[in-house]
Protein backbone atom coordinates (compact mmCIF):
# COMPACT_ATOMS: atom_id res chain seq x y z
CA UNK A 1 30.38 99.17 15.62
CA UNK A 2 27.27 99.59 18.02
CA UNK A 3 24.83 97.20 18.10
CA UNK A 4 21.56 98.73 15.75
CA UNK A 5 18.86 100.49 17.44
CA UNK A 6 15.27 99.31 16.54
CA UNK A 7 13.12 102.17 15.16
CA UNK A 8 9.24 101.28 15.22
CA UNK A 9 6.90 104.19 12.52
CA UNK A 10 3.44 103.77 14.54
CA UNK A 11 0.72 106.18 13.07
CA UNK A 12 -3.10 105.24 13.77
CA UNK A 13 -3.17 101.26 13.59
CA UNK A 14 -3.27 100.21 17.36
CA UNK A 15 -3.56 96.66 16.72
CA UNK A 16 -1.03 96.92 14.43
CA UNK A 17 1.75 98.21 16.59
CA UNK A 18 0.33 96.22 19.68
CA UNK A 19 1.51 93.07 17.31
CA UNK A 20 4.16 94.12 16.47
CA UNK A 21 5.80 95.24 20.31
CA UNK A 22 4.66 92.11 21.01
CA UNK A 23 7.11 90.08 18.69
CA UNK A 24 9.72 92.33 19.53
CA UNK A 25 9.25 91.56 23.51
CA UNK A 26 9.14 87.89 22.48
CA UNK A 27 12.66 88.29 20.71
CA UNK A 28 16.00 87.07 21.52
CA UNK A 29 18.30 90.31 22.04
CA UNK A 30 22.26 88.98 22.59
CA UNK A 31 23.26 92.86 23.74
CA UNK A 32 21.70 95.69 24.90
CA UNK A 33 19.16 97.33 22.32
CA UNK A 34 17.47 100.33 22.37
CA UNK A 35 14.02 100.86 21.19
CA UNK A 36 12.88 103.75 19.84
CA UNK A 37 8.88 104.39 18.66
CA UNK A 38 8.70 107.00 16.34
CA UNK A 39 4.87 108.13 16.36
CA UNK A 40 3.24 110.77 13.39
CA UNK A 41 1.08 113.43 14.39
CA UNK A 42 -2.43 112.78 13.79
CA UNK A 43 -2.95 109.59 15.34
CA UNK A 44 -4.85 107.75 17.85
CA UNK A 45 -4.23 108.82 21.03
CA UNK A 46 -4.23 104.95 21.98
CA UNK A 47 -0.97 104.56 19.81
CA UNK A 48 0.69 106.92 22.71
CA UNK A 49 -0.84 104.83 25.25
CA UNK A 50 0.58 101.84 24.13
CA UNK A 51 4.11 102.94 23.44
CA UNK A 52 4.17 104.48 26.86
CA UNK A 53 2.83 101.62 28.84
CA UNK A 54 5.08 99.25 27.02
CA UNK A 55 7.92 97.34 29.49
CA UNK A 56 11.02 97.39 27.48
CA UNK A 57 13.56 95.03 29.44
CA UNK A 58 16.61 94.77 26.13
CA UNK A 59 17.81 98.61 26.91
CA UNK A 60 16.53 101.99 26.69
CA UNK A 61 13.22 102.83 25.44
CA UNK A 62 12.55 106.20 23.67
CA UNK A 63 9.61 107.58 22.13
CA UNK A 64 9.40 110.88 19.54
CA UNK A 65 5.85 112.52 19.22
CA UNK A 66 6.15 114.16 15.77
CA UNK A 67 4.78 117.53 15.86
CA UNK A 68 3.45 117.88 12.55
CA UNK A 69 1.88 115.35 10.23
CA UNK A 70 4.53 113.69 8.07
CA UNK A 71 2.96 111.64 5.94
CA UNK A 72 4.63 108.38 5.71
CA UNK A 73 7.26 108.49 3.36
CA UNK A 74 8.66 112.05 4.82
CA UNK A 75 8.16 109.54 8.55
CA UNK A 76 10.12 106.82 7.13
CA UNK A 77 12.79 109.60 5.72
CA UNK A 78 12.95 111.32 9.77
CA UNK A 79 13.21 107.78 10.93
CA UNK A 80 16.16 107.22 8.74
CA UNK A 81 17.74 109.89 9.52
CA UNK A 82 18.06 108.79 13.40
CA UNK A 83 21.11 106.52 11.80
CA UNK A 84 23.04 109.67 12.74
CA UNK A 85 22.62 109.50 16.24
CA UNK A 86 22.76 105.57 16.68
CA UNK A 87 25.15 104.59 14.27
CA UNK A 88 22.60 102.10 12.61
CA UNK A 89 19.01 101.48 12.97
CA UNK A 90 16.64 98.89 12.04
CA UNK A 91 13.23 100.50 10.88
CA UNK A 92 9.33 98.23 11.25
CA UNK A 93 6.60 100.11 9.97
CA UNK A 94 3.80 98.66 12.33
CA UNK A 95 2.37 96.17 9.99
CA UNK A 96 5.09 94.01 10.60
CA UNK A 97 6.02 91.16 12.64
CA UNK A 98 9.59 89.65 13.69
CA UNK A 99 10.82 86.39 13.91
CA UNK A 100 12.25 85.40 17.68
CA UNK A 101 16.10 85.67 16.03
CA UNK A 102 15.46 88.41 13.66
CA UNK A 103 17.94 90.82 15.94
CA UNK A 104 20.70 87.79 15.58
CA UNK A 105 20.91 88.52 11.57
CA UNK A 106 20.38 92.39 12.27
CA UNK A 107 23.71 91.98 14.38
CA UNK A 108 25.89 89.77 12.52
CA UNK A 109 24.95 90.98 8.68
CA UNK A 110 25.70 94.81 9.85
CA UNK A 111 28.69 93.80 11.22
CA UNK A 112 29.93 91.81 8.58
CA UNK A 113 28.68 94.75 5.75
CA UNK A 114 30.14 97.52 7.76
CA UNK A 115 32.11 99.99 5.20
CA UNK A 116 31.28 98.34 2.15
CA UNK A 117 30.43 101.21 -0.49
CA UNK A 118 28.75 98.40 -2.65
CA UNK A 119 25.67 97.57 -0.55
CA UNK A 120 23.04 100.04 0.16
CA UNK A 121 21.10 98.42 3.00
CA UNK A 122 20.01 95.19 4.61
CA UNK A 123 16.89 93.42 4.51
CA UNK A 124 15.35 91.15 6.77
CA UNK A 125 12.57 90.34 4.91
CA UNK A 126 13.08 87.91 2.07
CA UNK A 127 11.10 88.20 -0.92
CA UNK A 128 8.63 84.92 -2.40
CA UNK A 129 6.87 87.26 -5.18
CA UNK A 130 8.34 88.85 -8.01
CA UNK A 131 6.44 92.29 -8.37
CA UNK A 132 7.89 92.90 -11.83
CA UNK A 133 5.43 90.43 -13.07
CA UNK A 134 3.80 88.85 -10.14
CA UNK A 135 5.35 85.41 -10.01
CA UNK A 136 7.33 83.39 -8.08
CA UNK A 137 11.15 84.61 -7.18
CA UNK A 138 13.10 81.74 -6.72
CA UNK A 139 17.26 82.85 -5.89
CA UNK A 140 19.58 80.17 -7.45
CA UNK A 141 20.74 77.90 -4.13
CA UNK A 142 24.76 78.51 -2.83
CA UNK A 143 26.16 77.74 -0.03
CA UNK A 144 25.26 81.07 2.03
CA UNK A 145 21.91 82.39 3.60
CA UNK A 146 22.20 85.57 1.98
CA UNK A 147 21.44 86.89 -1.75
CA UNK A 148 21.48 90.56 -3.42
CA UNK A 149 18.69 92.75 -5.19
CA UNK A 150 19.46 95.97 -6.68
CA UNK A 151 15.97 96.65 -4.70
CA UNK A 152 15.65 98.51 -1.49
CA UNK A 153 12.86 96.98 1.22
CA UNK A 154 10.55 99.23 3.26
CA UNK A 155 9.62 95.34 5.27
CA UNK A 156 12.17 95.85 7.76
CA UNK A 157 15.16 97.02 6.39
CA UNK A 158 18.65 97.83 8.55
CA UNK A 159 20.73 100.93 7.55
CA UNK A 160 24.11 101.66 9.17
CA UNK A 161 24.56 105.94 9.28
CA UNK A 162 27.21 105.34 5.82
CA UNK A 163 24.51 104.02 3.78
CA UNK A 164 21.64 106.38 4.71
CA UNK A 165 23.65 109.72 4.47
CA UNK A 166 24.81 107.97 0.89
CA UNK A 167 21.43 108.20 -0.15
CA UNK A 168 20.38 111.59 1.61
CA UNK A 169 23.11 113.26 -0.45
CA UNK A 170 21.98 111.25 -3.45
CA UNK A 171 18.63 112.61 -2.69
CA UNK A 172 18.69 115.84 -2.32
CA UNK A 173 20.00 116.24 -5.96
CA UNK A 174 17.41 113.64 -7.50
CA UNK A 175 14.13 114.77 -5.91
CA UNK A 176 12.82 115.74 -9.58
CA UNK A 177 12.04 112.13 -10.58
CA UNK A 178 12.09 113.00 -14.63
CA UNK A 179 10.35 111.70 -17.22
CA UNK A 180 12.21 108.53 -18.50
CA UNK A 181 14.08 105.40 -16.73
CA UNK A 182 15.33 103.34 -17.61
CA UNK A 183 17.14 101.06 -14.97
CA UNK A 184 14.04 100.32 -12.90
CA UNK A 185 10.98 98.56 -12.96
CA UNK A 186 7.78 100.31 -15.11
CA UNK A 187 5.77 99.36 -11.86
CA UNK A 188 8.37 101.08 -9.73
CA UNK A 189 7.98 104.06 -12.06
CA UNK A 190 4.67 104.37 -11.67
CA UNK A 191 4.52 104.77 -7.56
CA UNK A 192 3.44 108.17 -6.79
CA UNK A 193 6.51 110.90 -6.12
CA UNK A 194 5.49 110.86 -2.19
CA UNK A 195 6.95 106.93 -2.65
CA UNK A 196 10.57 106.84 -0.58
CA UNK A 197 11.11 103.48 -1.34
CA UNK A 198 11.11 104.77 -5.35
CA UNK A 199 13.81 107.28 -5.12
CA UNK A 200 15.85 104.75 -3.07
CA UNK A 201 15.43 101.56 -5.72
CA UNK A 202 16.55 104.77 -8.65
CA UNK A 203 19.65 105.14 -6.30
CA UNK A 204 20.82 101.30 -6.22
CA UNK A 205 20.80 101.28 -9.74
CA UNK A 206 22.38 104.84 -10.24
CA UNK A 207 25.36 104.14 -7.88
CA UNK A 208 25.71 100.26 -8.42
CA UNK A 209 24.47 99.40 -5.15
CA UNK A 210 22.74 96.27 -3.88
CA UNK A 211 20.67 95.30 -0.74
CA UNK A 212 21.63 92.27 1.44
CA UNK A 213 18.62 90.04 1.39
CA UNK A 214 18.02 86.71 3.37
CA UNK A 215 17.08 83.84 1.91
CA UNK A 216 14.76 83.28 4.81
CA UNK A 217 12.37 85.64 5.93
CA UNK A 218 12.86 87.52 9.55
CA UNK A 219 10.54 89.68 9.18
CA UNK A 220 6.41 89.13 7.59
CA UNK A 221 3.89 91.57 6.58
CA UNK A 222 0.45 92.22 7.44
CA UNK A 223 -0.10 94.76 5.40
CA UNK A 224 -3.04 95.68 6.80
CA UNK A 225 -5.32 99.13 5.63
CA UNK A 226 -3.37 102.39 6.22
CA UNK A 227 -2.00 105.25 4.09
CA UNK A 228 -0.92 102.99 1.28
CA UNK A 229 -2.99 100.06 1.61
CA UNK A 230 -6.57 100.49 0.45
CA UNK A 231 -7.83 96.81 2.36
CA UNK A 232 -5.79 93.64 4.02
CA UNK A 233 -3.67 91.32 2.06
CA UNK A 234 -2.20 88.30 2.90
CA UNK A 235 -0.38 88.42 -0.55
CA UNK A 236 3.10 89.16 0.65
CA UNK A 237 2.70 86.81 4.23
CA UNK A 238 6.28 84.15 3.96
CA UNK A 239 7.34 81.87 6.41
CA UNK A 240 9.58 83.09 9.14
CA UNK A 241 13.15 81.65 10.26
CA UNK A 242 13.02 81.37 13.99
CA UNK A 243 15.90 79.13 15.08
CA UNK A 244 18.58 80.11 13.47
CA UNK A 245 20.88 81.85 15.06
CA UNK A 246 24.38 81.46 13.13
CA UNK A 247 24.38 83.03 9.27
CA UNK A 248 26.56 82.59 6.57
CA UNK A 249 27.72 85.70 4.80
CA UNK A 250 29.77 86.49 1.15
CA UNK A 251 30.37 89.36 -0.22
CA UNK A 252 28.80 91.07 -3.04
CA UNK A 253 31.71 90.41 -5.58
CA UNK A 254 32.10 86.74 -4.53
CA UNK A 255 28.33 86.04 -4.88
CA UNK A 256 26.91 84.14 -7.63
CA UNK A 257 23.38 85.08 -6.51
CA UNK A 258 22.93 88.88 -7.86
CA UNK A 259 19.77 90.53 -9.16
CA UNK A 260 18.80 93.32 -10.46
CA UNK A 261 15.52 95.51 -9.88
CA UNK A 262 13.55 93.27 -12.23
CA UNK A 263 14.90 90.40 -9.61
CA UNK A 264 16.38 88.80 -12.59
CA UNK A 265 19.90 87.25 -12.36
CA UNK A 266 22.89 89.46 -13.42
CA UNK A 267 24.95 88.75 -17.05
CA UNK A 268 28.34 88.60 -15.49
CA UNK A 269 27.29 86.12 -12.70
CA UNK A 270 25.81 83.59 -15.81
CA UNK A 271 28.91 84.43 -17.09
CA UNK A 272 31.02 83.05 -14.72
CA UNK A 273 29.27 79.33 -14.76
CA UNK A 274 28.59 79.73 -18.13
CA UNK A 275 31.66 81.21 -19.73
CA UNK A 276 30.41 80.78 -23.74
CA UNK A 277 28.21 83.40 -22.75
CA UNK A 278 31.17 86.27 -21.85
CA UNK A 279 31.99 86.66 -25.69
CA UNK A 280 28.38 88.51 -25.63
CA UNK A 281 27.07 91.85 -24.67
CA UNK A 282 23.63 90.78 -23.31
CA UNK A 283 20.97 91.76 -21.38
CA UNK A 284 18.45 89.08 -19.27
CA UNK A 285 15.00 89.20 -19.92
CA UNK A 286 13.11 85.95 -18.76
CA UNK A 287 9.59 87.20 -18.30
CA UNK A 288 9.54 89.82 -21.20
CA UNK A 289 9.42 92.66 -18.89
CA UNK A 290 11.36 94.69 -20.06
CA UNK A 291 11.13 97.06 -22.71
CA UNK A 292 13.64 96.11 -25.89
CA UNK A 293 13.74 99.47 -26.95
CA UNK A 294 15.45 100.49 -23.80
CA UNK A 295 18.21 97.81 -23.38
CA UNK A 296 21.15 98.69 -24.51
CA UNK A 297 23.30 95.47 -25.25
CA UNK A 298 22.93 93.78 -28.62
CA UNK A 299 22.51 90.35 -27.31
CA UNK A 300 19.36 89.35 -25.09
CA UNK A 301 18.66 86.08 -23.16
CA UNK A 302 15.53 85.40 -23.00
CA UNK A 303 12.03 83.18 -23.66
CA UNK A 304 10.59 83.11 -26.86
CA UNK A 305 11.35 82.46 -30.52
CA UNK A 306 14.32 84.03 -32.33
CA UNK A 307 15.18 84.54 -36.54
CA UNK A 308 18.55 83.43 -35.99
CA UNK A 309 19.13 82.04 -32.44
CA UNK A 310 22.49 81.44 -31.12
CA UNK A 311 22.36 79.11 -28.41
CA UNK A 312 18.95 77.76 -27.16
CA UNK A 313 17.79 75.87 -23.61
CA UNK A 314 15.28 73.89 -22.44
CA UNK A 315 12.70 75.30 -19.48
CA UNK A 316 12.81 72.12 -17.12
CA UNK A 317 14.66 73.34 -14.32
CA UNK A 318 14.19 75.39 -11.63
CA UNK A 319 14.74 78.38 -10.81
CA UNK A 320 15.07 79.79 -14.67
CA UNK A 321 18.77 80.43 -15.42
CA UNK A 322 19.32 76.86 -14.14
CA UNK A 323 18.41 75.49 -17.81
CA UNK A 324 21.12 77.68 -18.91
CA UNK A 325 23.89 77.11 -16.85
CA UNK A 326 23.05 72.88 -16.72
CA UNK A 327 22.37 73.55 -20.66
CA UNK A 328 19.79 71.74 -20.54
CA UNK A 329 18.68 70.43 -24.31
CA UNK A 330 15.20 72.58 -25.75
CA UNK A 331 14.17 75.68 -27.52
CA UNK A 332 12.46 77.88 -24.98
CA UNK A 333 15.47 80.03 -23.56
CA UNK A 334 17.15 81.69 -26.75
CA UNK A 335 20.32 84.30 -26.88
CA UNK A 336 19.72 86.06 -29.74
CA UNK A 337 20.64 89.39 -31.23
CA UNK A 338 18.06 92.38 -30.64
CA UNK A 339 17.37 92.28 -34.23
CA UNK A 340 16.34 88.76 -34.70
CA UNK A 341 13.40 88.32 -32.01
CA UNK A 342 10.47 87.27 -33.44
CA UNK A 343 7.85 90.19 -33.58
CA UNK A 344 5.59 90.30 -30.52
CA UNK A 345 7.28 87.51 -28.61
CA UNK A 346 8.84 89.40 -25.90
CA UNK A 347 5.73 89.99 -23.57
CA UNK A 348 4.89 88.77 -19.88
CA UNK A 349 1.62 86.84 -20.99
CA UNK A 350 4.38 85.14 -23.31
CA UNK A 351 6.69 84.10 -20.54
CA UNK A 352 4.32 83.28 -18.28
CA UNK A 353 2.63 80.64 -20.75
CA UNK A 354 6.22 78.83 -21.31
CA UNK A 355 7.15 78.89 -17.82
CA UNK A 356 4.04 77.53 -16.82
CA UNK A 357 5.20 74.07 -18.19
CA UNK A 358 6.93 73.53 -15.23
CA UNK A 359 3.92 72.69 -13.80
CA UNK A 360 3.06 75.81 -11.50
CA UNK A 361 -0.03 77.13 -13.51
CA UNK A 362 -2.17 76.75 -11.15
CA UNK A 363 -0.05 78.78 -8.91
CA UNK A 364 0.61 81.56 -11.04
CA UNK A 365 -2.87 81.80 -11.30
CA UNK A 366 -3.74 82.02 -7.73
CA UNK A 367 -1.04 84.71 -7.20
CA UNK A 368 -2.07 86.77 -10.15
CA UNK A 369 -5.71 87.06 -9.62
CA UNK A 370 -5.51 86.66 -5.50
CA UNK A 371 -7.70 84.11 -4.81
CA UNK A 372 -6.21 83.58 -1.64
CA UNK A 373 -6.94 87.07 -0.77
CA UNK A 374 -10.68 87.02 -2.11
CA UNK A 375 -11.10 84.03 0.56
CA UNK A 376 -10.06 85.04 3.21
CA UNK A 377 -11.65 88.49 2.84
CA UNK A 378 -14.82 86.26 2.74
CA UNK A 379 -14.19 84.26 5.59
CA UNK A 380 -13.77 87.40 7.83
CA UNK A 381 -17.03 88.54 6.19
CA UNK A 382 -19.18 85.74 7.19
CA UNK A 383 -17.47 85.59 10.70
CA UNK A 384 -19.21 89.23 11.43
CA UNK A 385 -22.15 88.18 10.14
């Protein structure tokens, strides 16, 4: 398999992609890479300039000028399709910034994915914020560096030419998005049609596919103003892993450490360290975000209070399904029939109350409302002043 070519979607933001060359220059590159800068129509002629005068010393640089405004989602869908050509690509929008060994986990996690039908791309950015309910994510530890979400990543995200044309042909069939899903996220439902990233978390869950995530970030995010960004956020900033250069891989059927869209931990992989639990058809619900009246299994494992509950957990450990599978002794975490939830229990404001006993209120607060955000907006404010 060839090694992955880097693809770089530069627009208008010329500190941005300035930034971002400039991490990739400073990265270690174990073969010969080839670069290619992929720039919309449109733009700042300084965006050119840049991607022109840049020295690129790991292989071959290319740049495309796009002859007609794209748009970025119809960019990221061109750049996507250059998997054809290279045999797999790795694609930074130019609000992003790599760690020194992010190529080292491009190289090895392609290789060791190649041909698998199950996965649908890799990540290299690893995820600290659950956007299903704006909270912490926190995987469940194993012995790999690796984890799966049936969510796709548009923060640096690796597809070998298999994957891609998987979707493409799953796309062009699905471009009507329709009126009612119900295997994704309601904020993933509400992204505008022009959203890529959208159509390709609908086709993970449609075709059973996951995304290889790391459990330590190799790429962060700016996300600084552009054509989906109204102003700068440091929200979705996460520590980079810049030494390691060896990974440990597992497959996805081997993995205890699956989640679905809602990045909430899969029934069957509870059910293999907590085997009581495979006599029941049941659905995970932790943070009441989902919708009852659109899960299908009978059973549902979840926070809150329950008619008739038939086995109950404490909420001491961390992360969430640890109180079930240590069975640890309380009465937050219920599995209970559909039927028997208490009326109005099974909301976010609900889960959020009873997880904040584990002493991350305070936390959950800053997240929720951005605080963070709000001062450091300020901070740059008084610093034109």
């Amino acid at each position: 398999m060839s090694s992955p070519a880097i693809v770089v979607v530069a627009y208008d933001r010329v500190n941005s992609l300035r930034r971002l060359l400039g991490s990739l220059q400073r990265a270690e590159y174990p073969c010969k890479t080839e670069l290619v800068i992929s720039i919309d129509a449109g733009g700042s002629n300084e965006v050119a300039k840049i991607a022109e005068e840049l020295e690129w010393s790991p292989g071959k640089k290319e740049i495309l000028r796009r002859e007609n405004h794209m748009g970025l989602s119809e960019h990221i869908l061109a750049c996507g399709d250059l998997s054809e050509h290279y045999g797999s690509i790795i694609v930074l929008e130019d609000d992003l910034y790599v760690s020194p060994v992010f190529y080292h986990f491009a190289l090895q996690s392609s290789a060791f994915y190649a041909g698998r039908p199950d996965i649908g791309g890799i990540s290299l950015y690893a995820h600290r914020l659950n956007h299903s309910n704006n909270m912490l994510f926190e995987p469940m530890m194993d012995e790999t560096d690796v984890i799966f979400l049936q969510y796709a990543c548009s923060w640096g995200q690796l597809w070998t030419f298999r994957q891609w044309s998987a979707f493409r042909q799953w796309y062009y069939d699905h471009t009507d998005w329709g009126t009612e899903i119900d295997t994704i996220p309601e904020h993933v439902t509400s992204w505008p049609n022009t959203s890529w990233l959208r159509y390709y978390i609908r086709y993970l869950a449609a075709t059973d596919r996951y995304f290889v995530y790391p459990r330590e970030s190799l790429t962060t995010l700016y996300q600084e103003v552009g054509q989906h960004s109204a102003r700068k956020t440091s929200t979705y900033q996460v520590a980079l892993q810049r030494f390691k250069r060896e990974f440990r891989f597992q497959h996805l059927e081997q993995s205890h450490c699956v989640y679905d869209a809602w990045l909430t931990i899969l029934p069957d992989r509870l059910n293999r360290l907590v085997p009581e639990l495979a006599q029941y058809d049941y659905a995970v619900d932790f943070y009441g975000t989902k919708s009852l009246g659109k899960i299908a299994s009978p059973y549902v494992l979840c926070c809150g209070a329950s008619r008739a509950p038939i086995l109950e957990f404490g909420l001491d450990m961390r992360p969430i399904e640890m109180n079930v599978i240590e069975k640890v002794q309380g009465k937050e975490i219920v599995l209970t029939r559909k039927a028997d939830i208490e009326p109005g229990f099974c909301s976010e404001a609900h889960a959020v109350r009873i997880y904040s006993e584990l002493g991350t209120r305070r936390l959950f607060r800053m997240l929720r409302i951005r605080v963070y955000d709000r001062i450091c907006h300020r901070l740059r404010s008084r610093r034109r002043k």
